[in-house]
C-alpha atoms as a PDB file:
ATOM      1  CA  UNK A   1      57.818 148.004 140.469  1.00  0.00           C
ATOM      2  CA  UNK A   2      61.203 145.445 140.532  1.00  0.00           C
ATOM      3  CA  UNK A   3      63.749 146.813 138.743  1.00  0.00           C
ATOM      4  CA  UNK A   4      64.506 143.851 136.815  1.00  0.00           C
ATOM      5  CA  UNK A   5      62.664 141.042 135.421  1.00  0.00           C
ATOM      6  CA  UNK A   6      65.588 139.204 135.882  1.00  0.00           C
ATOM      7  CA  UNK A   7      65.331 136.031 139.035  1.00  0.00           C
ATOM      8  CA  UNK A   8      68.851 136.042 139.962  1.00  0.00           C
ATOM      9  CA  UNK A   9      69.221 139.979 140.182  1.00  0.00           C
ATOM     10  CA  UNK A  10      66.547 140.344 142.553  1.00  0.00           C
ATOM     11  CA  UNK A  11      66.525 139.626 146.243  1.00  0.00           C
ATOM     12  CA  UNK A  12      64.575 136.716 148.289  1.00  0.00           C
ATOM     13  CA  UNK A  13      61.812 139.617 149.325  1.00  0.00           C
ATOM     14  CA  UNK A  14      61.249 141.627 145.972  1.00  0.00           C
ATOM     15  CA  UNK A  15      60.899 137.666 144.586  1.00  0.00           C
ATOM     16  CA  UNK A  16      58.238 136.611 147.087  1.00  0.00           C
ATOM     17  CA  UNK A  17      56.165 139.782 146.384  1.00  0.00           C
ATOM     18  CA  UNK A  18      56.416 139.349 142.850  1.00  0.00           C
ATOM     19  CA  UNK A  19      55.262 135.684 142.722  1.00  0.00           C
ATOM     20  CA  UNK A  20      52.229 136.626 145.261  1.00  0.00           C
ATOM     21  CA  UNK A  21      50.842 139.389 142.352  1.00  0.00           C
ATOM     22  CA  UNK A  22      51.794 136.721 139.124  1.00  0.00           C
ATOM     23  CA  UNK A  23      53.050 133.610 139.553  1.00  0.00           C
ATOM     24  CA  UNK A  24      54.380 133.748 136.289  1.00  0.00           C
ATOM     25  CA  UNK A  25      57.883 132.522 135.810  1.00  0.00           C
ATOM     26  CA  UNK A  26      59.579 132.409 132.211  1.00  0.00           C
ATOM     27  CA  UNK A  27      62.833 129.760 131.564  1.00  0.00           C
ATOM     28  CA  UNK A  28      65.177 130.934 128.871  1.00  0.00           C
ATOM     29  CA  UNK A  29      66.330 128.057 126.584  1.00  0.00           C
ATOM     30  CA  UNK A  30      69.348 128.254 124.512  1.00  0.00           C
ATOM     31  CA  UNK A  31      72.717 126.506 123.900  1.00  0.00           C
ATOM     32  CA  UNK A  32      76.389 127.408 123.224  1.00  0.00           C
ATOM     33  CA  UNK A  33      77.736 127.062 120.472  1.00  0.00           C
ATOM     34  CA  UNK A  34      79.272 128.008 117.237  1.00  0.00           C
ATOM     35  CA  UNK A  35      78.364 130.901 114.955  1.00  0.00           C
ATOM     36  CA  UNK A  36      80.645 131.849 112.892  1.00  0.00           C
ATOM     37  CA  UNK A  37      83.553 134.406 112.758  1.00  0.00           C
ATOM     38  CA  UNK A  38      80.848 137.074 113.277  1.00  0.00           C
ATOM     39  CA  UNK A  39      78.269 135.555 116.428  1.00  0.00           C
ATOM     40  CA  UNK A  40      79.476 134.663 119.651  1.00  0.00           C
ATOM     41  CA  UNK A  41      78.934 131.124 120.759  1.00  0.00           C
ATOM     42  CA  UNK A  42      75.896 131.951 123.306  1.00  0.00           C
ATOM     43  CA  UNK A  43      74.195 133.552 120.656  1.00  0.00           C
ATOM     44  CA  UNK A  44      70.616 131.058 121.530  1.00  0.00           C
ATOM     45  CA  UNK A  45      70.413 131.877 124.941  1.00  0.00           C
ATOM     46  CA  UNK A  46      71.586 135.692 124.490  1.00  0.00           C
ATOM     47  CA  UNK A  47      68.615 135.773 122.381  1.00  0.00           C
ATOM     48  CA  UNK A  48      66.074 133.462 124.767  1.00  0.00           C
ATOM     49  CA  UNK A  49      67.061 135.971 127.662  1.00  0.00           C
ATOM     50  CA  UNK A  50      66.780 139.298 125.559  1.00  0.00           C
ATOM     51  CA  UNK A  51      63.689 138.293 124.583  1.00  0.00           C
ATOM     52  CA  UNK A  52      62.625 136.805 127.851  1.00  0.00           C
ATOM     53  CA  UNK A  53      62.753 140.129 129.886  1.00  0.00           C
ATOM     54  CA  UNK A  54      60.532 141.562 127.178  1.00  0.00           C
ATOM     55  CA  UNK A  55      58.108 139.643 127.347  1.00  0.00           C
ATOM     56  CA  UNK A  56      58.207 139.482 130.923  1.00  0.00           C
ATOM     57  CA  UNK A  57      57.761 143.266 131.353  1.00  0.00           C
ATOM     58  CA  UNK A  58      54.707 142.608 129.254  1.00  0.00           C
ATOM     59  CA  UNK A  59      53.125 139.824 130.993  1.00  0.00           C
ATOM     60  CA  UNK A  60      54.326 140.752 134.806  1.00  0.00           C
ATOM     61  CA  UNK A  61      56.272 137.721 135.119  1.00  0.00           C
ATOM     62  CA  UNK A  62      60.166 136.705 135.997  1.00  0.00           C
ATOM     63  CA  UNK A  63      62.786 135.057 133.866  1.00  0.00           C
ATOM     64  CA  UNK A  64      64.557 132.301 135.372  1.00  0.00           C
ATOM     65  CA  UNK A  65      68.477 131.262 135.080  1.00  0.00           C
ATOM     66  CA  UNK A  66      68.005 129.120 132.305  1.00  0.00           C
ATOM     67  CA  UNK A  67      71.505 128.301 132.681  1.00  0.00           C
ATOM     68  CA  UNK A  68      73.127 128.902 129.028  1.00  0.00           C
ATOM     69  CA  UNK A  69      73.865 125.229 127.734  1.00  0.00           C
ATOM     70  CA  UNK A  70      71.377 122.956 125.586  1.00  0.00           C
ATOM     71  CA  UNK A  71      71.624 119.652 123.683  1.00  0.00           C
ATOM     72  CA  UNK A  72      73.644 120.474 120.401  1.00  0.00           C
ATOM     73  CA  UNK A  73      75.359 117.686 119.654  1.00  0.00           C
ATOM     74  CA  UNK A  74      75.202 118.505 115.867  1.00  0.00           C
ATOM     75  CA  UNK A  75      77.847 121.481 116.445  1.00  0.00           C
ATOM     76  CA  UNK A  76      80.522 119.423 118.248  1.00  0.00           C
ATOM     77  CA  UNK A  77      82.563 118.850 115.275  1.00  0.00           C
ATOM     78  CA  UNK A  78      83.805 122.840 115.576  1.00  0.00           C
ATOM     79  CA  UNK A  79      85.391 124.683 119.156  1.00  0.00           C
ATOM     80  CA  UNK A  80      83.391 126.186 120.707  1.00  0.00           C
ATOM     81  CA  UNK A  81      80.582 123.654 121.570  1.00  0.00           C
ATOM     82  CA  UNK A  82      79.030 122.787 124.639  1.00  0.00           C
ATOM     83  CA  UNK A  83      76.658 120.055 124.609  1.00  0.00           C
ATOM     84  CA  UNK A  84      74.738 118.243 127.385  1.00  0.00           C
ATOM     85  CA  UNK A  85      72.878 115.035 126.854  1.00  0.00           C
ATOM     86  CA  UNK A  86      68.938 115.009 126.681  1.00  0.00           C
ATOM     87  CA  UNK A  87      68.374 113.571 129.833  1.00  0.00           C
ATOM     88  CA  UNK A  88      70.737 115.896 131.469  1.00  0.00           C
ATOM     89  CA  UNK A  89      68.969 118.944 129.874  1.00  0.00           C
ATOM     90  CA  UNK A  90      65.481 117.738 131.365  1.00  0.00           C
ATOM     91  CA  UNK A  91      66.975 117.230 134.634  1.00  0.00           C
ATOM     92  CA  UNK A  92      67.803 121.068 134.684  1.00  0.00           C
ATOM     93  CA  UNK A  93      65.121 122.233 133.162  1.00  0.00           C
ATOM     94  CA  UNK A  94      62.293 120.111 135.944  1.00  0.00           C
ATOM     95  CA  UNK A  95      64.760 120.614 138.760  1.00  0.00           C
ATOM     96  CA  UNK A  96      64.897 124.080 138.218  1.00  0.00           C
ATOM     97  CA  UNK A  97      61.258 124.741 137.579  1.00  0.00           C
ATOM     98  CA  UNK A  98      60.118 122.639 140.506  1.00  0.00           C
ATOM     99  CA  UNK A  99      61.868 124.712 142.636  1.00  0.00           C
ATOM    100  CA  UNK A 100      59.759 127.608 141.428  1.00  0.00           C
ATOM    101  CA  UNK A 101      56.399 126.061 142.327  1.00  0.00           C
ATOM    102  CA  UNK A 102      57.397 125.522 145.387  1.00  0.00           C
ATOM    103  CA  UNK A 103      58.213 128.803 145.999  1.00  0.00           C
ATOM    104  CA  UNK A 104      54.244 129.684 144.170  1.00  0.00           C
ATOM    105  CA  UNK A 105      54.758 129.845 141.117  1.00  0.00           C
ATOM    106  CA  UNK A 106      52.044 128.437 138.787  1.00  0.00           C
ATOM    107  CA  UNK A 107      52.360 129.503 135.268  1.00  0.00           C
ATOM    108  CA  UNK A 108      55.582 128.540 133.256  1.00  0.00           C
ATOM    109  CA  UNK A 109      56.502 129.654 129.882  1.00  0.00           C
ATOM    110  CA  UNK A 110      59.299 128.421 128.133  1.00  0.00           C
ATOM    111  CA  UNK A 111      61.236 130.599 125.390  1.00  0.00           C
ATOM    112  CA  UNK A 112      63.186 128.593 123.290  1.00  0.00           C
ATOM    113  CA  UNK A 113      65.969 129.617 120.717  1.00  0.00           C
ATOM    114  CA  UNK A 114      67.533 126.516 120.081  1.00  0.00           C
ATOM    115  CA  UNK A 115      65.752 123.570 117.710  1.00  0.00           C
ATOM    116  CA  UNK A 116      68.076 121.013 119.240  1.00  0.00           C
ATOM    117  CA  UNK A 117      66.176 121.475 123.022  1.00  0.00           C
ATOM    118  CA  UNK A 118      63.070 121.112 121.169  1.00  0.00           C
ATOM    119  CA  UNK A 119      62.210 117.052 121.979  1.00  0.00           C
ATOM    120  CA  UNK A 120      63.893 117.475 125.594  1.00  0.00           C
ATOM    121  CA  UNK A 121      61.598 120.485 126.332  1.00  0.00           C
ATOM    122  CA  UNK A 122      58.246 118.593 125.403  1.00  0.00           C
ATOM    123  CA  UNK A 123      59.062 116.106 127.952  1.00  0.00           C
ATOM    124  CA  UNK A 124      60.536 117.993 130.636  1.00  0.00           C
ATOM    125  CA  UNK A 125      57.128 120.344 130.147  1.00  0.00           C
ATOM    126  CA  UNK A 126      54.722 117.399 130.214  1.00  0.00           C
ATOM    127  CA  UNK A 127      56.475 116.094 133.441  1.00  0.00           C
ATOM    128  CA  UNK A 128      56.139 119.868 134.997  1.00  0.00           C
ATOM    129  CA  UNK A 129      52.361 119.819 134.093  1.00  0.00           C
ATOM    130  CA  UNK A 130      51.466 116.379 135.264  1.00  0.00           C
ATOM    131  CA  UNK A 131      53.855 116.078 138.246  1.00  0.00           C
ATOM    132  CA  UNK A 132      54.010 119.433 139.443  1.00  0.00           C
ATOM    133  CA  UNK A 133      51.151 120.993 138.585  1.00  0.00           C
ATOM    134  CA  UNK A 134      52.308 123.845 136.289  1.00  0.00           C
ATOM    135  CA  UNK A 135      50.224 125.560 133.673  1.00  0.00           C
ATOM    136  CA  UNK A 136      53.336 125.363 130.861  1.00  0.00           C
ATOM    137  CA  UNK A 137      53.470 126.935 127.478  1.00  0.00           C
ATOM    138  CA  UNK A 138      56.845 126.274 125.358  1.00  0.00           C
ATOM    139  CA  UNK A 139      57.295 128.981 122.299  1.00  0.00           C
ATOM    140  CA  UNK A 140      59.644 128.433 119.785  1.00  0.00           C
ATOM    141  CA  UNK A 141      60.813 132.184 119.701  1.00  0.00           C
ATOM    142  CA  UNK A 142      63.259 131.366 116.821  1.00  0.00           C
ATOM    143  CA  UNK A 143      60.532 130.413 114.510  1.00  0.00           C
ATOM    144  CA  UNK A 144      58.580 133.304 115.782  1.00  0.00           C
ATOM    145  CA  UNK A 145      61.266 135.668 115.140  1.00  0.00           C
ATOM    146  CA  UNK A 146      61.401 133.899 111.238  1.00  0.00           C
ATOM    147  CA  UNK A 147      56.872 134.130 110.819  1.00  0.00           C
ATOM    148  CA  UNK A 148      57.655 138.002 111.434  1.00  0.00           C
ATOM    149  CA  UNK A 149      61.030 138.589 109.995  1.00  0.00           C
ATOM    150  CA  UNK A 150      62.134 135.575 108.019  1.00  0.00           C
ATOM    151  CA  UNK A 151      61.200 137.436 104.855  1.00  0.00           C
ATOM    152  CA  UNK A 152      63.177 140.424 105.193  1.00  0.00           C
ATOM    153  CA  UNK A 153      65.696 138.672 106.004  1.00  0.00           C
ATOM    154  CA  UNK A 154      66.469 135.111 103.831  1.00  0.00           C
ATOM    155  CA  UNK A 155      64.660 133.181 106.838  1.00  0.00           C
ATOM    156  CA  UNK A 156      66.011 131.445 109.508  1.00  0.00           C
ATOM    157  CA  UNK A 157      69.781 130.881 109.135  1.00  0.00           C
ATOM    158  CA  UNK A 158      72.305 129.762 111.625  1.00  0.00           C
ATOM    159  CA  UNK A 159      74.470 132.758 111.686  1.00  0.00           C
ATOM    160  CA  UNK A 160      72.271 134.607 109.330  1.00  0.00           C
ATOM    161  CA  UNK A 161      70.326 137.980 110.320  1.00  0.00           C
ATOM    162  CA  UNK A 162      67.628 137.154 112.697  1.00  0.00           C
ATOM    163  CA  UNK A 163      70.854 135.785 115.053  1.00  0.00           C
ATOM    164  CA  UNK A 164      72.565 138.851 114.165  1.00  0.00           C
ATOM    165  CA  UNK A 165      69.864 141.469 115.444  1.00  0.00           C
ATOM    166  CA  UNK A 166      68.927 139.055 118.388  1.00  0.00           C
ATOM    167  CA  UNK A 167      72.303 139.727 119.959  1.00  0.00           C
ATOM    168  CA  UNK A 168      72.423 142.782 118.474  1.00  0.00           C
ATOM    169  CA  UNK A 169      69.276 143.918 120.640  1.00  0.00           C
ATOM    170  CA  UNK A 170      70.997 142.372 123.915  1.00  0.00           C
ATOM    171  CA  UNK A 171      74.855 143.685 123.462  1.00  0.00           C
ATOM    172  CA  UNK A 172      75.809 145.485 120.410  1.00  0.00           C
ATOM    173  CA  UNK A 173      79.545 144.539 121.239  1.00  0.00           C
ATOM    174  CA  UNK A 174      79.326 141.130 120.825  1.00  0.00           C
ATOM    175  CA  UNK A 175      78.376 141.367 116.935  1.00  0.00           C
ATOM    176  CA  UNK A 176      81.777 141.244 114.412  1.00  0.00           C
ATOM    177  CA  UNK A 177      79.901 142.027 111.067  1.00  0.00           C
ATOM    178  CA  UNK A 178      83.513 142.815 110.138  1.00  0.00           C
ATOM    179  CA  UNK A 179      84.985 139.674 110.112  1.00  0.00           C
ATOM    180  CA  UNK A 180      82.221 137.762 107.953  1.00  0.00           C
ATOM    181  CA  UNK A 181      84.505 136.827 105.155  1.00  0.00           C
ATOM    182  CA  UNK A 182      82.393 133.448 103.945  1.00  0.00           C
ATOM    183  CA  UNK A 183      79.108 131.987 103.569  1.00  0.00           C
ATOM    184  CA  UNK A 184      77.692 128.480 103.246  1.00  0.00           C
ATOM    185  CA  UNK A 185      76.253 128.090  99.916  1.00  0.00           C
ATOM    186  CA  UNK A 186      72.786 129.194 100.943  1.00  0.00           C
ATOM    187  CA  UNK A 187      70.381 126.959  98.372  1.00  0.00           C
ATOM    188  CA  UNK A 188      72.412 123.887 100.136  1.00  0.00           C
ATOM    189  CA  UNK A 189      71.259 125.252 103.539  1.00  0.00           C
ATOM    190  CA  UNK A 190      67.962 126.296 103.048  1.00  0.00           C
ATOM    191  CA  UNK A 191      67.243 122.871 101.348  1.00  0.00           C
ATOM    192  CA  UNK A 192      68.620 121.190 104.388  1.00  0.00           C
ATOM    193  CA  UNK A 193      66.745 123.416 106.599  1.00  0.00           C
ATOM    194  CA  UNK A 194      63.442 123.277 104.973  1.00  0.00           C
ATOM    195  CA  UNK A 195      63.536 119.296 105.216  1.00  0.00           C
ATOM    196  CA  UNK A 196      64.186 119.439 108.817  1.00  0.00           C
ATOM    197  CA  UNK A 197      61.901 121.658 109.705  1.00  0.00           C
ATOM    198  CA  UNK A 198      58.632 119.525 108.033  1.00  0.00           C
ATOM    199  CA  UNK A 199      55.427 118.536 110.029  1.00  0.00           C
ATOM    200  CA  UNK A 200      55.958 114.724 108.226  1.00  0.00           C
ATOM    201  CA  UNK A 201      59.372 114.042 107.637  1.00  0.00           C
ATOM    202  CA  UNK A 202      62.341 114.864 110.564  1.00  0.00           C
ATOM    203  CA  UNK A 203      65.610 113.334 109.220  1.00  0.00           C
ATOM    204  CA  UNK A 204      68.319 113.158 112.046  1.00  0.00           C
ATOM    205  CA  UNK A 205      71.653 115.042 111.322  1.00  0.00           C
ATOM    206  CA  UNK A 206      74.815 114.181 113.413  1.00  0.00           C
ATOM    207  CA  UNK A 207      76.912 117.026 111.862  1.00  0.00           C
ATOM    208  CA  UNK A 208      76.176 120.677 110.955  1.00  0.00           C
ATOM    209  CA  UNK A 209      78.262 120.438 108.026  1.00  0.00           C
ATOM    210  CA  UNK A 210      75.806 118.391 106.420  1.00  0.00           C
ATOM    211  CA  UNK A 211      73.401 121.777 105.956  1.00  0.00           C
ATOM    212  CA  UNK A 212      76.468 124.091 105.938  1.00  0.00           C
ATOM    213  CA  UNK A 213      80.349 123.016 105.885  1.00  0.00           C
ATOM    214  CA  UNK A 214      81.601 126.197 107.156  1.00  0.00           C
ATOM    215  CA  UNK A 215      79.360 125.754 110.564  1.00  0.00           C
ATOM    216  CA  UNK A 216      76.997 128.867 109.399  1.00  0.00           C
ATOM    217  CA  UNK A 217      74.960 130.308 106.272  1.00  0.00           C
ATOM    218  CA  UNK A 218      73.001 133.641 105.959  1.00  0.00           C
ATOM    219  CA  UNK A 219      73.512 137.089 104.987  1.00  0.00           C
ATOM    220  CA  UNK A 220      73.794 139.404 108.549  1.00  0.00           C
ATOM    221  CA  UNK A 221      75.879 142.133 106.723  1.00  0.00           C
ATOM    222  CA  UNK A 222      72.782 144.339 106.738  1.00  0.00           C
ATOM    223  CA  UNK A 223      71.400 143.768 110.308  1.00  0.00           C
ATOM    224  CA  UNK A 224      72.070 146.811 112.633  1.00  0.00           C
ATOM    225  CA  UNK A 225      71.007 147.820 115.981  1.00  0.00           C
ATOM    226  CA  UNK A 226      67.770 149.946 115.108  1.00  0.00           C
ATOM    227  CA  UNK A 227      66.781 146.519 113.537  1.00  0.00           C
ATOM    228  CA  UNK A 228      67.236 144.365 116.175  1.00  0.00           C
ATOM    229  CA  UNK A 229      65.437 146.255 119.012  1.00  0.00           C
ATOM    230  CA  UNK A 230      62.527 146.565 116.350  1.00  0.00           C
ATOM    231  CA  UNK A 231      62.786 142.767 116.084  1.00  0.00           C
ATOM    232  CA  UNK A 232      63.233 142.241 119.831  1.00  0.00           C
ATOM    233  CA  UNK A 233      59.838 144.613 120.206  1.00  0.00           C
ATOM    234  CA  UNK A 234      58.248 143.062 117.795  1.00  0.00           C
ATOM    235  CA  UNK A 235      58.343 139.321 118.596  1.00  0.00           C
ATOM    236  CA  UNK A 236      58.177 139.938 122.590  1.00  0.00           C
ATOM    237  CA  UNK A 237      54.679 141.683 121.924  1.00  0.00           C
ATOM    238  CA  UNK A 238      53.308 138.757 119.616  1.00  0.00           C
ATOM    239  CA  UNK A 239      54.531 135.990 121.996  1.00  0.00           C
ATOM    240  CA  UNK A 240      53.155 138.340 125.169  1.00  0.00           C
ATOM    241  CA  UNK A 241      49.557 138.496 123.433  1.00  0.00           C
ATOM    242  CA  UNK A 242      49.685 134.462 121.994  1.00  0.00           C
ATOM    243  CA  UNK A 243      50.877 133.464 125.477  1.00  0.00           C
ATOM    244  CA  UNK A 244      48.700 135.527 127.497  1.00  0.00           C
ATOM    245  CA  UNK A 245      45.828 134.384 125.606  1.00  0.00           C
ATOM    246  CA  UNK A 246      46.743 130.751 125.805  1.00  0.00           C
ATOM    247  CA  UNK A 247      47.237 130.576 129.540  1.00  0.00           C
ATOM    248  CA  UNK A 248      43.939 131.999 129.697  1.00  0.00           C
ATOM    249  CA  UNK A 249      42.715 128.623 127.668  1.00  0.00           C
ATOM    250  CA  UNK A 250      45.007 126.760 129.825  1.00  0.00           C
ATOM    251  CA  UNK A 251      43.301 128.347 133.012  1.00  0.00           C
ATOM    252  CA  UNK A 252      39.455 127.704 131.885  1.00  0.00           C
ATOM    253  CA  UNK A 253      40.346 124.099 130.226  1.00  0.00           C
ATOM    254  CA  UNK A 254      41.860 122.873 133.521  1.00  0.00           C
ATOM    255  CA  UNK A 255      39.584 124.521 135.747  1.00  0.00           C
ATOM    256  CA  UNK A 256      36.569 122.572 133.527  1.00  0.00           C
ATOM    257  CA  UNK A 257      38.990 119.095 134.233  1.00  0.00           C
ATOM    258  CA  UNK A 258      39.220 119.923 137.896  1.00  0.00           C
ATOM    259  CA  UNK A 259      35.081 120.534 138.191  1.00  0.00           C
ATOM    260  CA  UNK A 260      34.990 117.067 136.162  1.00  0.00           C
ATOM    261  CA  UNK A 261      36.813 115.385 138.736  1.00  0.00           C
ATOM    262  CA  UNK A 262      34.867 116.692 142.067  1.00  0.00           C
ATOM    263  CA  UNK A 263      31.420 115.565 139.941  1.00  0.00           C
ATOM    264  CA  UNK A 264      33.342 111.751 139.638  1.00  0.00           C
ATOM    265  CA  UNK A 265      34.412 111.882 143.274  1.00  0.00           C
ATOM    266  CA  UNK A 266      31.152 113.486 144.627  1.00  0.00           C
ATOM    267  CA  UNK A 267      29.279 110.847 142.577  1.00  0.00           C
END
């Protein structure tokens, strides 16, 4: 067994023999930037990775270097902030995948904590299926995280609880709970959010401080430790079992395509 599900901790051999039994390779998407008083500013991809090697212990596989930044241009106005551009961010995310295939692996799943990656990630993942061959699932694991624990915890806030015990479960230290001292008005926020977050109706926001002036909203004052492993446990096992299941779709779905197209050429 490899003592880490991490890629980059792992030498060239222990990677080969892992890829030969799963070729199952997960990419950690997050962003930097601000949280708060209380959250550091990798916060997303703290989480993505946390998460990541959990579900990766559950489903055999390896998590990638994601690499830490995402597009979040919405946070520049506050320090902090690291944004790259859209087309940028897919460049990373195919270049680094495609490096993986060639190398054997076949199955990509990408865990995703930040909304703003969300439209690069759909292309990038539609290029790695079509041009590369990849069987690709993306998961939103912040919206996860909010089906299982958004009502315990006044939803899915930036800065709010579910952030809190995300970092909580990957390094306790990081977490200032003490120096919360103010709050968003949290009906603003959640109005904002809820609109954003539609099926129909995706209005485009160029400044955080349209959903929350101070940069953040939520109530993490009650999030602890205990809480956030549960929550780390909790959502790795529900997007091991969804994932594994849908790669097992993916597998009978494109093995049906690829019997379709031997009948066209032998015909």
């Amino acid at each position: 067994m490899i003592p880490t599900r991490y890629f980059i901790d792992l030498t060239q051999p222990e990677i080969a023999a892992q890829l030969r039994r799963n070729p199952l390779v997960i990419l950690p998407a997050g962003s930097v930037e601000q949280h708060g008083p209380h959250l550091p500013t990798g916060t997303d991809i703290y989480a993505a990775n946390v998460i990541g090697h959990a579900v990766a212990e559950r489903m055999d596989g390896l998590v990638l270097p994601g690499g830490p930044l995402g597009v979040t241009p919405m946070h520049m106005p506050f320090e902090g902030t690291i944004t790259l551009t859209p087309e940028t961010y897919q460049r990373v995310v195919l270049e680094t995948c495609e490096s993986t295939a060639k190398h054997g692996a076949k199955r990509l799943l990408i865990l995703n904590w930040h909304e703003g990656n969300i439209p690069s990630l759909a292309l990038a993942s539609e290029k790695l299926h079509r041009e590369v061959g990849m069987s690709v699932i993306v998961v939103q694991a912040c919206y996860v995280a909010a089906e299982l624990y958004g009502h315990d915890c006044g939803g899915l806030t930036h800065g709010g609880e579910i952030e809190a015990l995300a970092v909580l479960a990957y390094h306790p230290d990081l977490v200032h709970l003490d120096r919360i001292d103010y709050s968003s008005d949290h009906s603003h926020g959640r109005k904002w959010d809820k609109l954003r977050r539609t099926r129909s109706y995706q209005p485009v926001l160029r400044d955080i401080r349209t959903i929350a002036p101070t940069g953040w909203y939520g109530a993490p004052e009650h999030a602890t430790v205990d809480k956030g492993l549960k929550m780390l446990k909790d959502v790795a096992e529900a997007i091991a079992k969804e994932a594994g299941e849908i790669f097992r779709l993916l597998d009978e779905a494109q093995g049906g395509t690829a019997e379709i197209k031997h009948l066209k050429v032998a015909g």
